[in-house]
Protein backbone atom coordinates (compact mmCIF):
# COMPACT_ATOMS: atom_id res chain seq x y z
CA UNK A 1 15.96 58.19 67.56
CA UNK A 2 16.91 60.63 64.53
CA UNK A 3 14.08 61.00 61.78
CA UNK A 4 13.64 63.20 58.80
CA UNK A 5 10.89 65.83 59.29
CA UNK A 6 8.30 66.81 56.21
CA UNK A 7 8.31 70.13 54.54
CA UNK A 8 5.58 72.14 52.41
CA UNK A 9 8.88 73.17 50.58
CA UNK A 10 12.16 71.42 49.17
CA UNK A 11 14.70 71.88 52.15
CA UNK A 12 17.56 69.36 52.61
CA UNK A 13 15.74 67.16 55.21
CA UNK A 14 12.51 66.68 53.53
CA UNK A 15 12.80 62.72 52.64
CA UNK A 16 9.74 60.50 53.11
CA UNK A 17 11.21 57.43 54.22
CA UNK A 18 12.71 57.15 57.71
CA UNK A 19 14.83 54.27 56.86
CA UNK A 20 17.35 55.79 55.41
CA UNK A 21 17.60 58.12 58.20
CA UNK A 22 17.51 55.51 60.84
CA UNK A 23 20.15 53.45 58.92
CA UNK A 24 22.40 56.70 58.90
CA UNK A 25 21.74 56.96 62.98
CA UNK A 26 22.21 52.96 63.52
CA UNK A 27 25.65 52.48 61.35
CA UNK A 28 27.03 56.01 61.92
CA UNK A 29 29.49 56.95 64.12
CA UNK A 30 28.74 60.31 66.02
CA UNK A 31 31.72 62.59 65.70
CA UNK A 32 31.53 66.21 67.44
CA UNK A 33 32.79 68.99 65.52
CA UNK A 34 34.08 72.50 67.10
CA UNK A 35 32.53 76.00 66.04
CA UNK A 36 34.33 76.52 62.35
CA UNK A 37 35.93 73.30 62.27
CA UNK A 38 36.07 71.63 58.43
CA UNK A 39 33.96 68.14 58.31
CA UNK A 40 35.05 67.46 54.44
CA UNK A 41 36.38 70.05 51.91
CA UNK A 42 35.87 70.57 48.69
CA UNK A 43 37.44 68.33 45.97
CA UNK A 44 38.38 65.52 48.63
CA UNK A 45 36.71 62.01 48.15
CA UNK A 46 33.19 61.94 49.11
CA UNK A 47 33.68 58.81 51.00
CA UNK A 48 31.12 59.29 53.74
CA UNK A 49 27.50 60.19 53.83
CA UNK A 50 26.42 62.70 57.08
CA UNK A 51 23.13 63.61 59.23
CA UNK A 52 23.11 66.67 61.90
CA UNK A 53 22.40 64.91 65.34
CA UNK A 54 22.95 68.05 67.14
CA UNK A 55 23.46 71.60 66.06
CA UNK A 56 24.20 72.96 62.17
CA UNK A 57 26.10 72.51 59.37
CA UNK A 58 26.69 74.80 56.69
CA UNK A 59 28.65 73.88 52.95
CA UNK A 60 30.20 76.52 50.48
CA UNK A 61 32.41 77.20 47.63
CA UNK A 62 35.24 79.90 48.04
CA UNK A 63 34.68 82.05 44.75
CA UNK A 64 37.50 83.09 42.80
CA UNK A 65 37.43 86.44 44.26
CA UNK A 66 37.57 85.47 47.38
CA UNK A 67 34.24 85.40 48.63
CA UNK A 68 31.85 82.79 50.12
CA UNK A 69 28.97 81.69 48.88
CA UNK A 70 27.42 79.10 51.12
CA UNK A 71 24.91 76.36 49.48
CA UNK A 72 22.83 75.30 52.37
CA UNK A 73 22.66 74.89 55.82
CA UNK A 74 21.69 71.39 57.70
CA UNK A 75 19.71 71.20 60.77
CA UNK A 76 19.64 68.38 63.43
CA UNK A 77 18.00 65.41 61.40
CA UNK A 78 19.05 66.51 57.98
CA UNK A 79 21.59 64.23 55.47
CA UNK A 80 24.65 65.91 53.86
CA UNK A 81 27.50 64.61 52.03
CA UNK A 82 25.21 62.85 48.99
CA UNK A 83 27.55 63.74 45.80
CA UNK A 84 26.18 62.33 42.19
CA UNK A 85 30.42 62.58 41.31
CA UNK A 86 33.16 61.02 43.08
CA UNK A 87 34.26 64.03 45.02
CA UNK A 88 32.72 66.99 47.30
CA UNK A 89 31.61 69.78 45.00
CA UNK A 90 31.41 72.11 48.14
CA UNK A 91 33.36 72.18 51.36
CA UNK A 92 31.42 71.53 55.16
CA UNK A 93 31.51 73.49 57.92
CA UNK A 94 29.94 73.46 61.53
CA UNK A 95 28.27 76.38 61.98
CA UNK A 96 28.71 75.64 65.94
CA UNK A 97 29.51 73.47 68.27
CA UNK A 98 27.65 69.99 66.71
CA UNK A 99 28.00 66.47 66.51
CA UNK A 100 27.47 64.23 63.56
CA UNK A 101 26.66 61.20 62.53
CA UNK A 102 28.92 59.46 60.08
CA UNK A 103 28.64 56.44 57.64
CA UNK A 104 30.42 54.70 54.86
CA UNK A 105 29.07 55.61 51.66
CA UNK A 106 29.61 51.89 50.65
CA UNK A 107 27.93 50.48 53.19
CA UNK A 108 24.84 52.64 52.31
CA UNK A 109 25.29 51.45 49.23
CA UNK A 110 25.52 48.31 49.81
CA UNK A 111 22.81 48.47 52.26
CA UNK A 112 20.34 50.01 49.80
CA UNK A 113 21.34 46.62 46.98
CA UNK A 114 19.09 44.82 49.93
CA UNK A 115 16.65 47.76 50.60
CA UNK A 116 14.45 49.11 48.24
CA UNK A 117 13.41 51.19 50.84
CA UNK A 118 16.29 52.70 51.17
CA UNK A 119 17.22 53.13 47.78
CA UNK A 120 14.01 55.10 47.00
CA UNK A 121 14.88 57.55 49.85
CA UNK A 122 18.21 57.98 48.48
CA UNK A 123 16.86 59.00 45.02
CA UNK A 124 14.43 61.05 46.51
CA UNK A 125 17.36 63.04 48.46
CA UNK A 126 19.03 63.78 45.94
CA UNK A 127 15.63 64.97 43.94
CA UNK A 128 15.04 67.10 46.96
CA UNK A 129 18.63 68.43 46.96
CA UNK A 130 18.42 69.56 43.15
CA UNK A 131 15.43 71.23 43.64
CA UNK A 132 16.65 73.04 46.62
CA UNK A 133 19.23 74.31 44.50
CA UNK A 134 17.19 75.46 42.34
CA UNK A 135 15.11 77.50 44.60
CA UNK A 136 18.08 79.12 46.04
CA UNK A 137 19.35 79.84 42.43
CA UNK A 138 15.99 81.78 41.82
CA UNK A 139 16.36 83.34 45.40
CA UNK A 140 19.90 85.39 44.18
CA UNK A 141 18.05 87.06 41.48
CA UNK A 142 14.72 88.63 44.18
CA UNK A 143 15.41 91.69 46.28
CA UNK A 144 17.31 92.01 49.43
CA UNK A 145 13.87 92.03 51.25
CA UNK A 146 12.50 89.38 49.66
CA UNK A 147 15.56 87.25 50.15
CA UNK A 148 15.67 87.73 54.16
CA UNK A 149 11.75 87.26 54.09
CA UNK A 150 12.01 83.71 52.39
CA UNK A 151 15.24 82.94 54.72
CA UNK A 152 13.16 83.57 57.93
CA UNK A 153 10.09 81.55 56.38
CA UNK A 154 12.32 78.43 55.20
CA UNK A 155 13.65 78.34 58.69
CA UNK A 156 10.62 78.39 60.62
CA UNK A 157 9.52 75.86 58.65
CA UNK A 158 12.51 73.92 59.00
CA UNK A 159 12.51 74.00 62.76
CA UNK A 160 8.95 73.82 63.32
CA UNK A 161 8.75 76.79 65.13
CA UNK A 162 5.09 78.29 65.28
CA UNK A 163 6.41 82.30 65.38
CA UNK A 164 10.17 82.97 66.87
CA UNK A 165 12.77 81.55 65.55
CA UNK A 166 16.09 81.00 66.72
CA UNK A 167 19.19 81.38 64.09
CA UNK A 168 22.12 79.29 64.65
CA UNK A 169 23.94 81.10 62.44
CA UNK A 170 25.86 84.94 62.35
CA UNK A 171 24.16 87.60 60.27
CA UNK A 172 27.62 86.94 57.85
CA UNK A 173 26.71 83.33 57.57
CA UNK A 174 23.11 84.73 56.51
CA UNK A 175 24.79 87.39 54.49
CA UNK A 176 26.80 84.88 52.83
CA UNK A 177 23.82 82.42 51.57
CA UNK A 178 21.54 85.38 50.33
CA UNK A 179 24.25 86.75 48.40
CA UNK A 180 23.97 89.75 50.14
CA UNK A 181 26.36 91.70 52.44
CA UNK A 182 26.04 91.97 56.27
CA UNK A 183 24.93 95.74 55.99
CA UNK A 184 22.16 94.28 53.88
CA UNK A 185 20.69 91.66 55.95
CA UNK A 186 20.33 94.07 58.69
CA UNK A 187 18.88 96.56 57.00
CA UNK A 188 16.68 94.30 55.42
CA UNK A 189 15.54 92.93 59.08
CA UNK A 190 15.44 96.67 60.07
CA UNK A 191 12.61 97.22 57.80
CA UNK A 192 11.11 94.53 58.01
CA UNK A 193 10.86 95.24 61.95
CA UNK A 194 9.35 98.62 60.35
CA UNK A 195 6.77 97.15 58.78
CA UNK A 196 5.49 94.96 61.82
CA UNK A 197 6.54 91.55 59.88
CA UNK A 198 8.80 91.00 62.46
CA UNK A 199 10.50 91.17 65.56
CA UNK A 200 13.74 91.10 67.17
CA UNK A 201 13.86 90.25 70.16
CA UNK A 202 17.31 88.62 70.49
CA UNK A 203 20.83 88.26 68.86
CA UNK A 204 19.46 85.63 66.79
CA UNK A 205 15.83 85.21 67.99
CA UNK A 206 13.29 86.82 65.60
CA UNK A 207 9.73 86.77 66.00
CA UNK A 208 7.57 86.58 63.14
CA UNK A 209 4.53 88.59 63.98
CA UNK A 210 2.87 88.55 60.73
CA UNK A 211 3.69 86.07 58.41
CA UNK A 212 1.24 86.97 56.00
CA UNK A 213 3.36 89.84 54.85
CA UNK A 214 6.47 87.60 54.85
CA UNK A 215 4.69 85.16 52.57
CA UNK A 216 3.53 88.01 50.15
CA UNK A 217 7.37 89.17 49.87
CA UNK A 218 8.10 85.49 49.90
CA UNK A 219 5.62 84.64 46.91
């Protein structure tokens, strides 16, 4: 049974009523999705709603320069897909191997003209998503330090984890949502291995052995 987790901060999954999620994992249809395989693009008809059942999801906008800029990036649990417009404003992406679960946005619709249950959770989604926005917005602007500090915080809170954390994800894919480049990010996680904050003890596995310091970078 899939259900939305709480979060001190405004990530993607953070919606306080598990009916919309468990409508989502009752009507939709789990589809798995290869490593770098293209779940919706951007402009196309946002005709279906999505949740993560199993691994991650990441959406971005090809710049006109060429680069990517990713969004956000969905965990197992988390709804995606949830446009105010007609169409996708961003493309999808499986960051790996994953499988979700897909539904109608009409039926959820539908489904929510007999729920007001559901209809709540759906406004507060989208409330959650604009504010998440807006954090990452205000993110762009901090230093390359502070950036990969508030990254590592936002995703052990995301996936629970009480001091490593493991990071689906490449360092470009981080690189990519901090608005930094690759060189950056591991620079950034090179000093911050300096300073004791953290440590890495893996590709992707970082333990966060003082997360007092990362919240004062993060604050």
């Amino acid at each position: 049974m899939l259900a939305l987790r709480t979060s001190t901060q405004p990530q993607p999954v953070a919606v306080d009523a598990d009916a919309l999620a468990l409508s989502v994992a009752r009507l939709g249809a789990p589809i798995p999705y290869a490593r770098d395989s293209e779940i919706y693009g951007e402009g196309e008809e946002a005709e279906y709603i999505y949740q993560v059942v199993s691994g991650a999801v990441r959406t971005y906008k090809i710049l006109n320069d060429g680069r990517r800029q990713i969004g956000a990036f969905y965990l197992p649990g988390d709804i995606f897909g949830l446009e105010i417009g007609e169409t996708h404003d961003l493309s999808a992406e499986a960051v790996c191997d994953c499988t979700v679960a897909v539904i109608k946005r009409s039926s959820l619709v539908k489904l929510a003209k007999g729920d007001s249950s559901i209809t709540q959770a759906l406004w507060t989604l989208t409330a959650r998503e604009l504010q998440r926005v807006q954090k990452h917005v205000l993110l762009l602007v901090r230093s390359a330090q502070e950036r990969v500090a508030s990254f590592l915080l936002e995703m052990a809170d995301r996936t629970a984890s009480a001091g490593s954390v493991v990071l689906p994800m490449s360092r470009r894919d981080i690189a990519d949502y901090l608005g930094l480049t690759i060189e950056t990010v591991s620079r950034a996680l090179a000093a911050l291995e300096g300073q004791a904050a953290i440590e890495l003890t893996g590709a992707r596995r970082v333990q966060l052995t003082n997360v007092r310091e990362l919240r004062r970078l993060d604050s």
